[in-house]
N, C-alpha and C. Protein backbone atom coordinates (compact mmCIF):
# COMPACT_ATOMS: atom_id res chain seq x y z
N UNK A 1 0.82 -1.19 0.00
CA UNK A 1 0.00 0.00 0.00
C UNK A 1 0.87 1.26 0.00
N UNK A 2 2.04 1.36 0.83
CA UNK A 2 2.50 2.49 0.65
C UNK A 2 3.31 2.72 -0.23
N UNK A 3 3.86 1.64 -0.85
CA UNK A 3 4.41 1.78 -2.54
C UNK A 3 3.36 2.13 -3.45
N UNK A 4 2.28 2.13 -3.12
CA UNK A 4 1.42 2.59 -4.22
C UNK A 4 1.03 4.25 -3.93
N UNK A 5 0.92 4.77 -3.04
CA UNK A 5 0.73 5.53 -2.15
C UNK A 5 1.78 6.72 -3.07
N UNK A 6 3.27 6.25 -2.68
CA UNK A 6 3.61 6.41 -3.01
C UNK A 6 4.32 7.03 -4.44
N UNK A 7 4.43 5.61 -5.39
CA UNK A 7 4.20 5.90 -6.89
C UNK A 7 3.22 7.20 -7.18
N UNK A 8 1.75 7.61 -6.76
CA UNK A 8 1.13 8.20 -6.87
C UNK A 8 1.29 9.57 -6.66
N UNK A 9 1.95 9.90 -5.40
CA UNK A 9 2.17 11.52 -4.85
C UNK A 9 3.54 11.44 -6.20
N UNK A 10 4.40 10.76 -6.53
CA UNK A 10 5.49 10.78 -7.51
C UNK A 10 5.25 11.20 -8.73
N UNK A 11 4.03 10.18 -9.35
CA UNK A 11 3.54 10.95 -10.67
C UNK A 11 2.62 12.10 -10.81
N UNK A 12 1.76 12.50 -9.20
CA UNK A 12 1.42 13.45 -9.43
C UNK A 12 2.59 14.77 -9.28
N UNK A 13 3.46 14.73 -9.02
CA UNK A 13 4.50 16.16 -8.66
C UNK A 13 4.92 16.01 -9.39
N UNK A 14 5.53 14.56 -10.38
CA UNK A 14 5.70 14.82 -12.28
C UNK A 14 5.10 15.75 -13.03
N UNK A 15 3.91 15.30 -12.93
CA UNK A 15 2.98 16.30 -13.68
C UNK A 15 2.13 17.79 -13.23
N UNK A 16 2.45 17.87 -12.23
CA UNK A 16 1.88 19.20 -11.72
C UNK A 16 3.43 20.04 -11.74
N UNK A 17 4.31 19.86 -11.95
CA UNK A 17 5.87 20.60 -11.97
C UNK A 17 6.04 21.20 -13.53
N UNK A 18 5.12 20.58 -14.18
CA UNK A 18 5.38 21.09 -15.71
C UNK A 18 5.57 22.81 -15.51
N UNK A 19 7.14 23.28 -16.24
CA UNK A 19 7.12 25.09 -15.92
C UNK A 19 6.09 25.61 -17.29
N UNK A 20 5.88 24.82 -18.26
CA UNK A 20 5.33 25.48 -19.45
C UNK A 20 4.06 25.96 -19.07
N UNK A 21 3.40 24.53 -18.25
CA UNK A 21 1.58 24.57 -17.91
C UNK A 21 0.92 25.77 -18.31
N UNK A 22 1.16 26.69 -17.90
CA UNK A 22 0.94 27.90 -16.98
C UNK A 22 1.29 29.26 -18.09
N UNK A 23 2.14 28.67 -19.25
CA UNK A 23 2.73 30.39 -19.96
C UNK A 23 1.80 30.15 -21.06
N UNK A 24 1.32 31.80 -21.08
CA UNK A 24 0.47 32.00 -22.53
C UNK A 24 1.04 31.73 -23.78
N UNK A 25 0.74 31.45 -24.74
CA UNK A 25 0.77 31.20 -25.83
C UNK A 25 0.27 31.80 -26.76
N UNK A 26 -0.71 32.97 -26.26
CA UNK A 26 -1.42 33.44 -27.53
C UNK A 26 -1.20 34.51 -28.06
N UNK A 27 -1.13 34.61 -29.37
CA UNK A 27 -0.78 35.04 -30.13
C UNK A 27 0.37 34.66 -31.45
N UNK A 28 1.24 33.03 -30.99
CA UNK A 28 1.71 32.47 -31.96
C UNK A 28 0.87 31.47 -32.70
N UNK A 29 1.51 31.87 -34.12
CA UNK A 29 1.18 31.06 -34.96
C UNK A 29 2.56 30.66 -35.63
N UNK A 30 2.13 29.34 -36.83
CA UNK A 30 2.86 28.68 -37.20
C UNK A 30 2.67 28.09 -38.99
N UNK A 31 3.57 28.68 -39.82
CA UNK A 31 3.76 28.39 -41.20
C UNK A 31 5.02 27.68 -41.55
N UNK A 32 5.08 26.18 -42.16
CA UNK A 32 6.01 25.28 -42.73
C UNK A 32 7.41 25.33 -41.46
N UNK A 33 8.19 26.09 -42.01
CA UNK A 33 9.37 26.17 -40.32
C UNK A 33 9.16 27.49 -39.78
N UNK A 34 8.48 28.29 -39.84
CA UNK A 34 8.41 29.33 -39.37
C UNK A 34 7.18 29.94 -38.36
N UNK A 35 7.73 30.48 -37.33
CA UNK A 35 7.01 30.89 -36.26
C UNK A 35 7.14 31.99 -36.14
N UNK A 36 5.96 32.68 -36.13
CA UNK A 36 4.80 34.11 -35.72
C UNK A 36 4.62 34.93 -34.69
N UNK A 37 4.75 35.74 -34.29
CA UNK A 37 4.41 36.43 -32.98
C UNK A 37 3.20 37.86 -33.61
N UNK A 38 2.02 37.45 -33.07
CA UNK A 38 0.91 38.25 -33.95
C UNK A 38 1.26 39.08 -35.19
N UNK A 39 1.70 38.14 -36.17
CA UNK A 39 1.55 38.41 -37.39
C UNK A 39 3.27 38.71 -37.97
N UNK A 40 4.48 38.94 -37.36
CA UNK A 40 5.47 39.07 -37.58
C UNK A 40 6.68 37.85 -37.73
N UNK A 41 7.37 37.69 -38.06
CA UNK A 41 8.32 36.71 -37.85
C UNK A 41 9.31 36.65 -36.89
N UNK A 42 9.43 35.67 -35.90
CA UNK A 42 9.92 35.42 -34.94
C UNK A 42 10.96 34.92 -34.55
N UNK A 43 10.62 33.10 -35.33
CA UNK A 43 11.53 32.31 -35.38
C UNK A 43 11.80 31.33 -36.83
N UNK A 44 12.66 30.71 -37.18
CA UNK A 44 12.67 29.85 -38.08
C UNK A 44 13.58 28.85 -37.82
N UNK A 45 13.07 27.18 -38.14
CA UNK A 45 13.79 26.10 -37.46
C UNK A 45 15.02 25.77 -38.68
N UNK A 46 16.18 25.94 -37.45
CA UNK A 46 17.62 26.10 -38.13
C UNK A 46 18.23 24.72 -38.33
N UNK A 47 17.64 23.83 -37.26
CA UNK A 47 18.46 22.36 -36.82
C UNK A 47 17.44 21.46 -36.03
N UNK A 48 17.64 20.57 -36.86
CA UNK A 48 16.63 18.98 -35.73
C UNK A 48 18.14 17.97 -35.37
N UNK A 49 17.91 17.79 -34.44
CA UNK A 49 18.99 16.56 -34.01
C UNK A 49 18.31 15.58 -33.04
N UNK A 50 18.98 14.56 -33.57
CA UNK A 50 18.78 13.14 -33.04
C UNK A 50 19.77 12.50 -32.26
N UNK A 51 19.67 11.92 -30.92
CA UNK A 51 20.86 11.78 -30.31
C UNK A 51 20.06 10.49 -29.50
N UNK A 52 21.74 9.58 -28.87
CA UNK A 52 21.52 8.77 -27.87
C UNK A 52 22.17 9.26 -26.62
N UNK A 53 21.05 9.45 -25.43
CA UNK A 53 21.16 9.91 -24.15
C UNK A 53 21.14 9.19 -23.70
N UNK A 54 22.26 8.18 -22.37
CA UNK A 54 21.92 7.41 -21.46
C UNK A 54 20.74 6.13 -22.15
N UNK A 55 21.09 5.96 -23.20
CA UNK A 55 20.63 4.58 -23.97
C UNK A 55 18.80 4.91 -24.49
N UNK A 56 19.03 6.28 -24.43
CA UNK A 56 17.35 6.71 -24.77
C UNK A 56 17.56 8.05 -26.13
N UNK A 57 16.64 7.40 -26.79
CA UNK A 57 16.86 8.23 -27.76
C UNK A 57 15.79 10.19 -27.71
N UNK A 58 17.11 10.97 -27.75
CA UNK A 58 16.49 12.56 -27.80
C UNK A 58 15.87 13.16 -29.08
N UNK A 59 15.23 14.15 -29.34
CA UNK A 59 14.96 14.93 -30.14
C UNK A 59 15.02 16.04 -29.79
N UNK A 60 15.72 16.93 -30.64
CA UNK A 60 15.94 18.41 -30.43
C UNK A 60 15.75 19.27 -31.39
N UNK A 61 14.59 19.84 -31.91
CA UNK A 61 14.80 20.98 -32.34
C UNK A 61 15.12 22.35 -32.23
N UNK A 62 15.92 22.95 -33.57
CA UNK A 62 16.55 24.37 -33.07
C UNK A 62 15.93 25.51 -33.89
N UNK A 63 15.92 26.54 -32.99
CA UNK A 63 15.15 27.76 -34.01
C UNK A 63 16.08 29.22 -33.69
N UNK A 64 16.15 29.52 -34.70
CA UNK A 64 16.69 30.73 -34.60
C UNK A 64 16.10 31.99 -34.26
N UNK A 65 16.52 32.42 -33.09
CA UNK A 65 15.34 34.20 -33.20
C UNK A 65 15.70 35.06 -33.96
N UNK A 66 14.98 35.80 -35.06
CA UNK A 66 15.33 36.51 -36.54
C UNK A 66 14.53 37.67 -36.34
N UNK A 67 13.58 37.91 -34.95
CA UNK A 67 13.33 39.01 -34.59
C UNK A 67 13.47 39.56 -33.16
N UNK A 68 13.86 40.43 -32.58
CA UNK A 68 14.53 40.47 -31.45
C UNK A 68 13.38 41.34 -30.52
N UNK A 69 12.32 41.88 -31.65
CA UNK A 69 11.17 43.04 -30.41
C UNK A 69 10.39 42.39 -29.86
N UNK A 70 10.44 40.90 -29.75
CA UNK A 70 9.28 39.89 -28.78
C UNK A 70 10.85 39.07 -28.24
N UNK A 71 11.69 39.56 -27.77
CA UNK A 71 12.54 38.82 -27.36
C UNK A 71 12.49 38.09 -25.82
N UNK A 72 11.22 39.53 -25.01
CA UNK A 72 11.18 38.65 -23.61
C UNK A 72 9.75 37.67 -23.72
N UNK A 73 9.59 37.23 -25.08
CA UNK A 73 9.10 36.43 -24.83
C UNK A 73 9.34 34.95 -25.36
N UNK A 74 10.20 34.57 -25.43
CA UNK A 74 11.10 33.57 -25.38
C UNK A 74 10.82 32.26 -24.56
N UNK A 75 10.18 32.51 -23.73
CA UNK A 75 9.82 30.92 -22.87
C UNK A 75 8.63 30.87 -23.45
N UNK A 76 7.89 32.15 -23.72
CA UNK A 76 6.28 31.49 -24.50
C UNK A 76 6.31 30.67 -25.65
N UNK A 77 7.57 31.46 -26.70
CA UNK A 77 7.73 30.56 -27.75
C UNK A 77 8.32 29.42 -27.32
N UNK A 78 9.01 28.76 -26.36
CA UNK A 78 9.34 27.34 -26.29
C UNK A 78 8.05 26.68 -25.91
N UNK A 79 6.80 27.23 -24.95
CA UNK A 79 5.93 26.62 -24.44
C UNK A 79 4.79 26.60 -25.80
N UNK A 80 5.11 27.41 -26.61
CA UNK A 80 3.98 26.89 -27.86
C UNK A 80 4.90 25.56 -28.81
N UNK A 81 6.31 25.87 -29.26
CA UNK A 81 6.86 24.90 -29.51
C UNK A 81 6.34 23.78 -29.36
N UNK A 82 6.68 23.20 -27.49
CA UNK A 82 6.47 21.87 -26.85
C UNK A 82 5.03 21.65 -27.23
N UNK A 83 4.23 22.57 -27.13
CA UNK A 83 2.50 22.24 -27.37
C UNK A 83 2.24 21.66 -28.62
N UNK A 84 2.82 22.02 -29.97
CA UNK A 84 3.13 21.86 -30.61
C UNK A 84 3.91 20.23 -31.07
N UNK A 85 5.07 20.42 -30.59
CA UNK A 85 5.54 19.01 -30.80
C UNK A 85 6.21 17.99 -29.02
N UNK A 86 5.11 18.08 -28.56
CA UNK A 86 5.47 17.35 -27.43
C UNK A 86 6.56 16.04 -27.42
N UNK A 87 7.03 16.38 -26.42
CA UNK A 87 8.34 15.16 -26.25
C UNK A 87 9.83 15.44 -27.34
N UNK A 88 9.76 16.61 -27.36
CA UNK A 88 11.26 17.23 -28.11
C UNK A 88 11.50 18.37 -27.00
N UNK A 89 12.74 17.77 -27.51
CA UNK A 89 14.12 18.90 -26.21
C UNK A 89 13.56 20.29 -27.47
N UNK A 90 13.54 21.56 -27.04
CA UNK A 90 13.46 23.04 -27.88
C UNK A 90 14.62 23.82 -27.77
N UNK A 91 15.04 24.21 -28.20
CA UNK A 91 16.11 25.50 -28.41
C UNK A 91 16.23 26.79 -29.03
N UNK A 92 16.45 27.92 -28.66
CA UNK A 92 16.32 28.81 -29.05
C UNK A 92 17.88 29.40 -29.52
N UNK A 93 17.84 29.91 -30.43
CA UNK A 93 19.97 30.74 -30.83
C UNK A 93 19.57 31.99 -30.94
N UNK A 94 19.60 32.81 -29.94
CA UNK A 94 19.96 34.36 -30.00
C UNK A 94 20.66 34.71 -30.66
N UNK A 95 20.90 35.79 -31.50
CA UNK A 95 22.12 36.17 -31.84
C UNK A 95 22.90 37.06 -31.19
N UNK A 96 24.24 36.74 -31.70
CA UNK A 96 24.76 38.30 -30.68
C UNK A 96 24.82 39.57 -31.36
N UNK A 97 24.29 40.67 -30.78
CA UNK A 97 24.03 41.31 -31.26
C UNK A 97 25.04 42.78 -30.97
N UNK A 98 25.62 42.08 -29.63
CA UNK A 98 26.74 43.35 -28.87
C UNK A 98 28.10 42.32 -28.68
N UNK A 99 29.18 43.44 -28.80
CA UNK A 99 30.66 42.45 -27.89
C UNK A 99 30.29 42.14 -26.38
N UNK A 100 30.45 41.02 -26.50
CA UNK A 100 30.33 40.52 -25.04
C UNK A 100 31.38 40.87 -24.41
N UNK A 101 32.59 40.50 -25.17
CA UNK A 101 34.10 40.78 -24.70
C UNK A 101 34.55 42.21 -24.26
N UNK A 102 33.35 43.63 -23.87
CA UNK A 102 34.31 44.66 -23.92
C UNK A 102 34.96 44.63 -22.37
């Protein structure tokens, strides 16, 4: 009983821990590789990779940000991403846009 008990409070704090749950999404949309932020261009997918992790296979897609005036919103676009294609690792490539080095 208390292994079951157990298992249970486990998969529920799995699934109630999700950070995306919770971030809006609206206002993206989505054409062939390219992603929208009400009506502008945002992102476009640069790289998919396939990998073996600890004997489990990953998926990762990568997108480039190609517009920088919705830039703090950056976790929304990963949380429409994942909605989107659940069970892929997401990535975002900023560019640099200043010397980091001064």
């Amino acid at each position: 009983m208390k292994k079951l008990i157990l298992l249970y409070l486990l998969s529920l704090g799995l699934f109630s821990c999700n950070v995306l749950k919770n971030v809006d999404v609206e206002g993206f949309t989505s054409n062939d590789n390219t992603i929208f932020f009400k009506g502008e261009k945002m992102a476009v997918l640069s790289n998919i990779e396939y990998s073996l992790d600890n004997k489990k296979l990953v998926k990762e897609m990568t997108f480039k940000l190609v517009n920088q005036d919705h830039g703090d919103k950056v976790k929304n676009l990963i949380a429409y991403i994942n909605k989107k294609h659940p069970g892929w690792e997401v990535e975002i490539d900023f560019p640099i846009t200043t010397d980091l080095f001064k």
